[in-house]
PDB file of N, CA and C in Angstrom:
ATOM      1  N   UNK A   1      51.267 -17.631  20.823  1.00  0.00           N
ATOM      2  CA  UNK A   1      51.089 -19.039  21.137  1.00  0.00           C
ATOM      3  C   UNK A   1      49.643 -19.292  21.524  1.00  0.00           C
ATOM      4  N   UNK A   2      48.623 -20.557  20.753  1.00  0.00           N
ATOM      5  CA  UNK A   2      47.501 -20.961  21.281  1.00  0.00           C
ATOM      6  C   UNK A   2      47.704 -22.352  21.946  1.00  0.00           C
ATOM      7  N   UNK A   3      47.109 -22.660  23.034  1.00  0.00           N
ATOM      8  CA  UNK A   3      47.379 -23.944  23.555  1.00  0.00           C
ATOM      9  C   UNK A   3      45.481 -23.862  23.919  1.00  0.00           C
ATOM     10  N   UNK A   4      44.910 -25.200  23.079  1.00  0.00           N
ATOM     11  CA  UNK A   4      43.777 -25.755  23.239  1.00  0.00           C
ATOM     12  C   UNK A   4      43.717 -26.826  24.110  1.00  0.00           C
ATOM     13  N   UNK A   5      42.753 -26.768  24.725  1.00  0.00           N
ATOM     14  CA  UNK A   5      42.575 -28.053  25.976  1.00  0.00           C
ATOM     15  C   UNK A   5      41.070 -27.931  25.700  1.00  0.00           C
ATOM     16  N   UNK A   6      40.340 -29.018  25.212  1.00  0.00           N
ATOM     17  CA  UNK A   6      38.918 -29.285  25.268  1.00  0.00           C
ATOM     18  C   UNK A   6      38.069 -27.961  24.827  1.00  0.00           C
ATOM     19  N   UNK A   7      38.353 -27.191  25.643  1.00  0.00           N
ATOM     20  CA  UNK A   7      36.845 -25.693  25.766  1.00  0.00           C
ATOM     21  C   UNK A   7      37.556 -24.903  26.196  1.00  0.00           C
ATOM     22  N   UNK A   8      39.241 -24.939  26.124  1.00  0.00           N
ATOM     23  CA  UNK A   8      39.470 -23.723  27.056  1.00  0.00           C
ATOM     24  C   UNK A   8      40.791 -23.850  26.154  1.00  0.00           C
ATOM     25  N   UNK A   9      40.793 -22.450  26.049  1.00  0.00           N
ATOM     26  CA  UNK A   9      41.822 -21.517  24.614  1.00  0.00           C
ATOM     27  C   UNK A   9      42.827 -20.474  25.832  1.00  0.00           C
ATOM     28  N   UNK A  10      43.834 -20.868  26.405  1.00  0.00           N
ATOM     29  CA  UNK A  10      44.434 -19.482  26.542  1.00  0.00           C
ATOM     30  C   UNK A  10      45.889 -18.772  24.849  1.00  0.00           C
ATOM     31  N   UNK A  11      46.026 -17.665  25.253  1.00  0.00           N
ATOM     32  CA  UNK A  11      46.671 -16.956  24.414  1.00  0.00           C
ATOM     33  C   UNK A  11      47.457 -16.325  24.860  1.00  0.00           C
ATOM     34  N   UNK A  12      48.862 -16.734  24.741  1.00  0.00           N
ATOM     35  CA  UNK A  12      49.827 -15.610  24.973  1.00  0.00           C
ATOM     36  C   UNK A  12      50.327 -14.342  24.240  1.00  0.00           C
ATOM     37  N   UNK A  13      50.454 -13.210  24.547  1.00  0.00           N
ATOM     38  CA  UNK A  13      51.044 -12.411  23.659  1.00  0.00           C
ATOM     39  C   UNK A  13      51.962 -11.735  23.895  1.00  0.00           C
ATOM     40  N   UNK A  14      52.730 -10.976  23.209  1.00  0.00           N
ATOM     41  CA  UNK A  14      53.721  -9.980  23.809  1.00  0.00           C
ATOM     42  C   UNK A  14      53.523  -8.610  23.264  1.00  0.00           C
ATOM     43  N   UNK A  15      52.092  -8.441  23.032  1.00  0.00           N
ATOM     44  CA  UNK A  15      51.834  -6.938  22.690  1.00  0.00           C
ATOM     45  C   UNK A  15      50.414  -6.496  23.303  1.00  0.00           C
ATOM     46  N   UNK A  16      49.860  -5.996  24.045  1.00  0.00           N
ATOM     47  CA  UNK A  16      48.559  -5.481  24.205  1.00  0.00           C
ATOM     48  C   UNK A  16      47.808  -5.486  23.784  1.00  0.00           C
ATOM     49  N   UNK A  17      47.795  -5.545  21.988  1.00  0.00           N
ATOM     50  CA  UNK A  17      46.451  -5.089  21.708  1.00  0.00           C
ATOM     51  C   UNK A  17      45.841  -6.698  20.147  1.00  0.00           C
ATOM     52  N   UNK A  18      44.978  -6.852  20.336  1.00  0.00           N
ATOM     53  CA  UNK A  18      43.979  -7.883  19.356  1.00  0.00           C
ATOM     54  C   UNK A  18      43.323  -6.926  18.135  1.00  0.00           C
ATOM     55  N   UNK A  19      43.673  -6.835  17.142  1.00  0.00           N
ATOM     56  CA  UNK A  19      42.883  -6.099  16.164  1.00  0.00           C
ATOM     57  C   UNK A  19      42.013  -7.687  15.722  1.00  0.00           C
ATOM     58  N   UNK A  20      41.924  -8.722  15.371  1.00  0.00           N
ATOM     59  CA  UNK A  20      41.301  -9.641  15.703  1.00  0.00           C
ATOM     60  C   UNK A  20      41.832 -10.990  15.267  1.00  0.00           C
ATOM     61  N   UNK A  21      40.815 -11.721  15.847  1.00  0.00           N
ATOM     62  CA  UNK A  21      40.825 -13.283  16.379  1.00  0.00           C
ATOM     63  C   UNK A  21      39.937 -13.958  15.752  1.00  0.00           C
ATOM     64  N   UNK A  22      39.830 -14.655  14.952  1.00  0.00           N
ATOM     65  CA  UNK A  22      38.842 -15.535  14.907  1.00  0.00           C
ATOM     66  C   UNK A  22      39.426 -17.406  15.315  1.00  0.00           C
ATOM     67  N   UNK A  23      38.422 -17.742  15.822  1.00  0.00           N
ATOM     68  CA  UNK A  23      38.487 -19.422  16.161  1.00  0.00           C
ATOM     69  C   UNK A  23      37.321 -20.243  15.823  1.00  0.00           C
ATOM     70  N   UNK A  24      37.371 -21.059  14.468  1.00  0.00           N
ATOM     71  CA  UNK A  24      36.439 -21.777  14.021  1.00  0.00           C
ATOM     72  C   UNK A  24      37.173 -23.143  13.544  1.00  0.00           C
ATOM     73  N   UNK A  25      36.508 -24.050  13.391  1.00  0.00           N
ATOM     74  CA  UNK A  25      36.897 -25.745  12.613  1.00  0.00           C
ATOM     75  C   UNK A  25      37.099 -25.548  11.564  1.00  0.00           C
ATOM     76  N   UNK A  26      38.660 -26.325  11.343  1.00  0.00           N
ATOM     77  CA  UNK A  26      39.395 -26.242  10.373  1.00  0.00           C
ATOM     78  C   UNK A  26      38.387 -26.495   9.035  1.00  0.00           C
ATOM     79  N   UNK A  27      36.576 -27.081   8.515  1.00  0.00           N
ATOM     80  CA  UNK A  27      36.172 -27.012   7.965  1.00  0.00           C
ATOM     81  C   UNK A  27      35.362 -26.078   7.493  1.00  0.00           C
ATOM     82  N   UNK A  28      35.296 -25.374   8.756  1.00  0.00           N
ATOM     83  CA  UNK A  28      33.950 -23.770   8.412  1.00  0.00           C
ATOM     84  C   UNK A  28      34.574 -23.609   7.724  1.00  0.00           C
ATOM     85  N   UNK A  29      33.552 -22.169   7.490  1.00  0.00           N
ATOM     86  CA  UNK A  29      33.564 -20.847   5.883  1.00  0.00           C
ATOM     87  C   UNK A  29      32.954 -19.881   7.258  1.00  0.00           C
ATOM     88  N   UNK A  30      34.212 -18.810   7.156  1.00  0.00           N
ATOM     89  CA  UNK A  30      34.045 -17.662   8.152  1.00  0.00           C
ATOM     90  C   UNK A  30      33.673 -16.392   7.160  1.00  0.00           C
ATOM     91  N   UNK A  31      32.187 -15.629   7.096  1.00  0.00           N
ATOM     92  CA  UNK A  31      32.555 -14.145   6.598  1.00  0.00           C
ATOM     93  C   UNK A  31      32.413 -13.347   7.953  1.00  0.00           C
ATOM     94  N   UNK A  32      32.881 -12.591   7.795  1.00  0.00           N
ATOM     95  CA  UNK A  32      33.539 -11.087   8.985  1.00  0.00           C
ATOM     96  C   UNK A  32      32.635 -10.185   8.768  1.00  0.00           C
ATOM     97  N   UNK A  33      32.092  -9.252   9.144  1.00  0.00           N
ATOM     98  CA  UNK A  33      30.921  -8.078   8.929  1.00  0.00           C
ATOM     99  C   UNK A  33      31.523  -6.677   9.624  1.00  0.00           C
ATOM    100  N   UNK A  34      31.859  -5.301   9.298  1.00  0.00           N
ATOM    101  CA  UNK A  34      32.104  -4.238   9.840  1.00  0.00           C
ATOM    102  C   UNK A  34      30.983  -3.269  10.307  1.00  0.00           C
ATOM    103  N   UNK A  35      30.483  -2.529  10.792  1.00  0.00           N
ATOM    104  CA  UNK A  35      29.184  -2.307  10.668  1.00  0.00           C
ATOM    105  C   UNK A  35      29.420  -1.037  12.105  1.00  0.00           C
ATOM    106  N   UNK A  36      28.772   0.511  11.273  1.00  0.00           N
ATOM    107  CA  UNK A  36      29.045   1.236  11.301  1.00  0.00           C
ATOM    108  C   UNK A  36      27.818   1.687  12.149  1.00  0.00           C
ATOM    109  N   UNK A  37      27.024   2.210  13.500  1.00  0.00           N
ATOM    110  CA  UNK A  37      25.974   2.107  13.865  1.00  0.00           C
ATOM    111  C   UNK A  37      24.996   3.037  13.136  1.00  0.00           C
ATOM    112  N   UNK A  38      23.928   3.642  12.599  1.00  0.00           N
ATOM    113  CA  UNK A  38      23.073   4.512  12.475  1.00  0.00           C
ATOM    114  C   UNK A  38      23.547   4.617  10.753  1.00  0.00           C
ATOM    115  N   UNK A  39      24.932   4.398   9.878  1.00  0.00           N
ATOM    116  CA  UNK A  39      25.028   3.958   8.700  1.00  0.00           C
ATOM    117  C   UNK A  39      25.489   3.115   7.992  1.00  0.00           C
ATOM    118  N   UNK A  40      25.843   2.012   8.596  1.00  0.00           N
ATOM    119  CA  UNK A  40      25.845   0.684   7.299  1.00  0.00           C
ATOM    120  C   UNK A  40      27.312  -0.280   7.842  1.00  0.00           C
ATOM    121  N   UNK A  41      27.045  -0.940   7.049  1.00  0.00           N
ATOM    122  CA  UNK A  41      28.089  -1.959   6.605  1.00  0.00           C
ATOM    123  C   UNK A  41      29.262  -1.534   6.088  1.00  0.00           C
ATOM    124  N   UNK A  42      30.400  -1.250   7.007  1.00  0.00           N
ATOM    125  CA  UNK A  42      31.443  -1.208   6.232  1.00  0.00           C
ATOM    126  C   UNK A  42      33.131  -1.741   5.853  1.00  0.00           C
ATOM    127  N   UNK A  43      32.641  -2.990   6.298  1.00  0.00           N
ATOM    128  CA  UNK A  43      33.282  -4.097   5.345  1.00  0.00           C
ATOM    129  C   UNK A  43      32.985  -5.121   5.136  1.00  0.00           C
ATOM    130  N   UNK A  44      33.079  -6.181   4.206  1.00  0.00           N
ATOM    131  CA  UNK A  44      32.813  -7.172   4.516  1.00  0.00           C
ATOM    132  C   UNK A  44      34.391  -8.347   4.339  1.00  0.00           C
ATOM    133  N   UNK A  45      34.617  -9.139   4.560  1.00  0.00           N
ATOM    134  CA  UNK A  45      35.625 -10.353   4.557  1.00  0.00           C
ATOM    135  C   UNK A  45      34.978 -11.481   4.705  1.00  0.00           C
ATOM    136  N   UNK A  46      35.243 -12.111   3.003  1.00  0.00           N
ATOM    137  CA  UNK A  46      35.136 -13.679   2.698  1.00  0.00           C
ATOM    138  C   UNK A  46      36.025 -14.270   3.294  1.00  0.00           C
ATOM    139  N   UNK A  47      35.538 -15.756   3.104  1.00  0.00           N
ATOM    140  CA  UNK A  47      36.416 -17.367   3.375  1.00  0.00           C
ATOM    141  C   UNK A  47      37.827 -17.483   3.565  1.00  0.00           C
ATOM    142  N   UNK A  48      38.505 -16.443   1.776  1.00  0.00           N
ATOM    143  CA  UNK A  48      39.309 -16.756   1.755  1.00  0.00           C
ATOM    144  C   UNK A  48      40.461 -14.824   1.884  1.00  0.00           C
ATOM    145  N   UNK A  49      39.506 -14.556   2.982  1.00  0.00           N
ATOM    146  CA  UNK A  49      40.430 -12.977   3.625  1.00  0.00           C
ATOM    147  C   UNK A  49      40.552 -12.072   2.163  1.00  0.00           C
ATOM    148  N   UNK A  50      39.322 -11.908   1.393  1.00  0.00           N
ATOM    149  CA  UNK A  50      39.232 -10.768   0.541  1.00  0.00           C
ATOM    150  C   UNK A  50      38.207  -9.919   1.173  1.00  0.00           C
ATOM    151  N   UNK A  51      38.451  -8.615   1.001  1.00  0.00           N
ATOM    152  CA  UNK A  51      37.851  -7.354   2.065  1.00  0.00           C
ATOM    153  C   UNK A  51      37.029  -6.640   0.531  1.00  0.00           C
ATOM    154  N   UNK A  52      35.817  -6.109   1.277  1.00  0.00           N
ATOM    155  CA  UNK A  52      35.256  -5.537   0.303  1.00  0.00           C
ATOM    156  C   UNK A  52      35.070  -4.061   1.429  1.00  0.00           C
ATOM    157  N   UNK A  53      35.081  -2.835   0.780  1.00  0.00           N
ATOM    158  CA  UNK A  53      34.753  -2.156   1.968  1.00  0.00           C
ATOM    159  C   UNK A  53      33.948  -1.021   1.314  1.00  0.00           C
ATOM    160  N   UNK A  54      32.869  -0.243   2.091  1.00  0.00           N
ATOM    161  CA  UNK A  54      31.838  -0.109   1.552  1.00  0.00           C
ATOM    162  C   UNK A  54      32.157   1.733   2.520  1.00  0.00           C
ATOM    163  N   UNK A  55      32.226   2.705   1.976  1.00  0.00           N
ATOM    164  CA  UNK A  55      32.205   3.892   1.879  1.00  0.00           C
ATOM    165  C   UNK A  55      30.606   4.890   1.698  1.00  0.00           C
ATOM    166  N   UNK A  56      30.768   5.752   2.597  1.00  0.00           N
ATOM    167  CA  UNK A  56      29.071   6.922   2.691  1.00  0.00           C
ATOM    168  C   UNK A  56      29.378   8.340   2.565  1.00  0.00           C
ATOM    169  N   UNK A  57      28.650   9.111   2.113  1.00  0.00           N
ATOM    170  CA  UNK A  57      28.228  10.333   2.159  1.00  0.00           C
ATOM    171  C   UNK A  57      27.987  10.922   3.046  1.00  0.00           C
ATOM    172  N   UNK A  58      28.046  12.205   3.004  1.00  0.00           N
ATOM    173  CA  UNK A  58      27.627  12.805   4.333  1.00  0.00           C
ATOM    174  C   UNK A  58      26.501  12.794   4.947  1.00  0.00           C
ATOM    175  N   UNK A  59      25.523  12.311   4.093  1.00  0.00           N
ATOM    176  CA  UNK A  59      23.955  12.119   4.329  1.00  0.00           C
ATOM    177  C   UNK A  59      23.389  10.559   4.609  1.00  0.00           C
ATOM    178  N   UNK A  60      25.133   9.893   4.633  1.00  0.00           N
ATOM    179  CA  UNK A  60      25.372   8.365   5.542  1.00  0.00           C
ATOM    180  C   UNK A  60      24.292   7.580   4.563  1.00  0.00           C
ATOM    181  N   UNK A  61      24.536   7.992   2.981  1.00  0.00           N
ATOM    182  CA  UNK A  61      24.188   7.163   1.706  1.00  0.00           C
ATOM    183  C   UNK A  61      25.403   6.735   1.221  1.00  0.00           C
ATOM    184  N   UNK A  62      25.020   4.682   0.490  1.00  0.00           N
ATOM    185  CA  UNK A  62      26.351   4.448   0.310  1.00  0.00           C
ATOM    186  C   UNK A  62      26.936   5.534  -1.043  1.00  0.00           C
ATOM    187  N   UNK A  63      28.162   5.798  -0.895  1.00  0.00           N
ATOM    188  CA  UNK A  63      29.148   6.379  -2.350  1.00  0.00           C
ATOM    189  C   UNK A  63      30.002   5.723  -2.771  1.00  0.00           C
ATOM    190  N   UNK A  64      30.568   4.556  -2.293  1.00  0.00           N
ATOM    191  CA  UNK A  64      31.643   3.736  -3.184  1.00  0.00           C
ATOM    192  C   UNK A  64      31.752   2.161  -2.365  1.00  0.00           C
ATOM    193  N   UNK A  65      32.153   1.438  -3.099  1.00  0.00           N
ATOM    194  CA  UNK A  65      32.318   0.331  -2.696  1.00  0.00           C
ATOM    195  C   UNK A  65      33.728   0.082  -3.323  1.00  0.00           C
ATOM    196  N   UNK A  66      34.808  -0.553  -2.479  1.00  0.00           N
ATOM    197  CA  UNK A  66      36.260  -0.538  -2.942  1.00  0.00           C
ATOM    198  C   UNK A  66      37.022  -1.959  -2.762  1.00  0.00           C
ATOM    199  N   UNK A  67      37.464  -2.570  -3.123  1.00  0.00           N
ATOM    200  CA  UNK A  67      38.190  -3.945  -2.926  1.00  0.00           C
ATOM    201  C   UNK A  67      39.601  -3.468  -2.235  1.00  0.00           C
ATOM    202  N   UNK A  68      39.831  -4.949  -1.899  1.00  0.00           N
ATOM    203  CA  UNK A  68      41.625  -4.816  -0.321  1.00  0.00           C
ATOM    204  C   UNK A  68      42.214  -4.246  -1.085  1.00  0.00           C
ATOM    205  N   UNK A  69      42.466  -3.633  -2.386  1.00  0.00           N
ATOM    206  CA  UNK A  69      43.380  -2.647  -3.180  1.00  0.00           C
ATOM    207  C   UNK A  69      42.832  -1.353  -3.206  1.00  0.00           C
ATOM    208  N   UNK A  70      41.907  -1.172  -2.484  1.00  0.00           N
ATOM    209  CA  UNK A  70      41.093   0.384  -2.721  1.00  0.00           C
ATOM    210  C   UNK A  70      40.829   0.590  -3.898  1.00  0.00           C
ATOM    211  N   UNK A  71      40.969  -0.230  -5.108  1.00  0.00           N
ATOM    212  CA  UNK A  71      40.201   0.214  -6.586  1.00  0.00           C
ATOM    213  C   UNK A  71      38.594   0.164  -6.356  1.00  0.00           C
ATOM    214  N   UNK A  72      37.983   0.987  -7.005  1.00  0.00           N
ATOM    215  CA  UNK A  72      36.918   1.107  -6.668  1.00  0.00           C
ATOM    216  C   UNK A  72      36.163   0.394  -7.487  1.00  0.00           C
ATOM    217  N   UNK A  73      35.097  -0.045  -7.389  1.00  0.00           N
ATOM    218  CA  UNK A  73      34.232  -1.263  -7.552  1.00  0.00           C
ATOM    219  C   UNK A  73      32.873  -0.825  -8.339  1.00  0.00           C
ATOM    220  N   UNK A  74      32.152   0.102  -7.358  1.00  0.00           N
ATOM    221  CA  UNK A  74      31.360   0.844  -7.727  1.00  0.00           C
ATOM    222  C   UNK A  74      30.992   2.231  -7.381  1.00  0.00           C
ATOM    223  N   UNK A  75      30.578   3.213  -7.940  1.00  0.00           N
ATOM    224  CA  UNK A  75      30.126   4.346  -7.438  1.00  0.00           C
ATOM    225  C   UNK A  75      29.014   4.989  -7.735  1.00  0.00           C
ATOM    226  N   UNK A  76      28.647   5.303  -6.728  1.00  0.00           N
ATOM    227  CA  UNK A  76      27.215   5.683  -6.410  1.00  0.00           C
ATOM    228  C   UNK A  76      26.775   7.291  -6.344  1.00  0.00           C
ATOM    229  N   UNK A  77      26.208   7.782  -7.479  1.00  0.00           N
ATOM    230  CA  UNK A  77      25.813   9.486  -7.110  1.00  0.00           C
ATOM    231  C   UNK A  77      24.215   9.600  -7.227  1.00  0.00           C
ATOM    232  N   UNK A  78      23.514  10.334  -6.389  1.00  0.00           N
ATOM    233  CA  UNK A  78      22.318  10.830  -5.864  1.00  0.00           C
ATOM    234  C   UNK A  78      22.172  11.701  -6.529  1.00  0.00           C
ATOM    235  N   UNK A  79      20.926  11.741  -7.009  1.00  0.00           N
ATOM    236  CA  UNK A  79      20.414  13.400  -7.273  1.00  0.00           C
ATOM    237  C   UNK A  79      18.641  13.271  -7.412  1.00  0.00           C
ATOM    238  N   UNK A  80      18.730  14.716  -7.181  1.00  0.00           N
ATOM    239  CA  UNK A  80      17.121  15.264  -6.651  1.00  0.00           C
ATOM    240  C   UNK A  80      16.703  15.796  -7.826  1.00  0.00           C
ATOM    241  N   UNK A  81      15.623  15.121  -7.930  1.00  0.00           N
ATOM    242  CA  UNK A  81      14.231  15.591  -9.595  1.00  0.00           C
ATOM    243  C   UNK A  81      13.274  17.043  -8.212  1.00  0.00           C
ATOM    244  N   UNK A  82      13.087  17.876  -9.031  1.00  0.00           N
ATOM    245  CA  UNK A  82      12.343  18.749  -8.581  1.00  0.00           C
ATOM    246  C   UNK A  82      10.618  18.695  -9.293  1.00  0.00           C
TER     247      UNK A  82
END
């Protein structure tokens, strides 16, 4: 249950935990950002709740980029010229 009064949002729940919340005007355009510290971005979520999610290497270079079905999108391989 949300009950709005002016500036002040309480929320009831009957479980502990928020994996998340967003609260914006019924006209915004919300994107979401995941973001992994020291390697990257790893997800992103459009307007309309499509997830793009963005996968690294052990050397915390991107290796795949995957859509909310986990098909993969793109993939990415490295290699060293001597």
């Amino acid at each position: 249950d949300v009950l709005v009064t002016s500036d002040t949002y309480t929320i009831n729940l009957n479980f502990p935990v928020i994996d998340e919340l967003r609260f914006y005007p019924a006209e915004a355009q919300m994107t979401t950002y995941t973001y992994e510290p020291g390697i990257g971005i790893t997800s992103i979520s459009d307007q309309n709740s499509n997830t793009i999610y963005y996968e690294y290497d052990s050397f915390n270079r991107l290796s795949l980029v995957r859509d909310q079905d986990q098909k993969i999108l793109k993939q990415y391989q490295y290699n060293y010229k001597n």
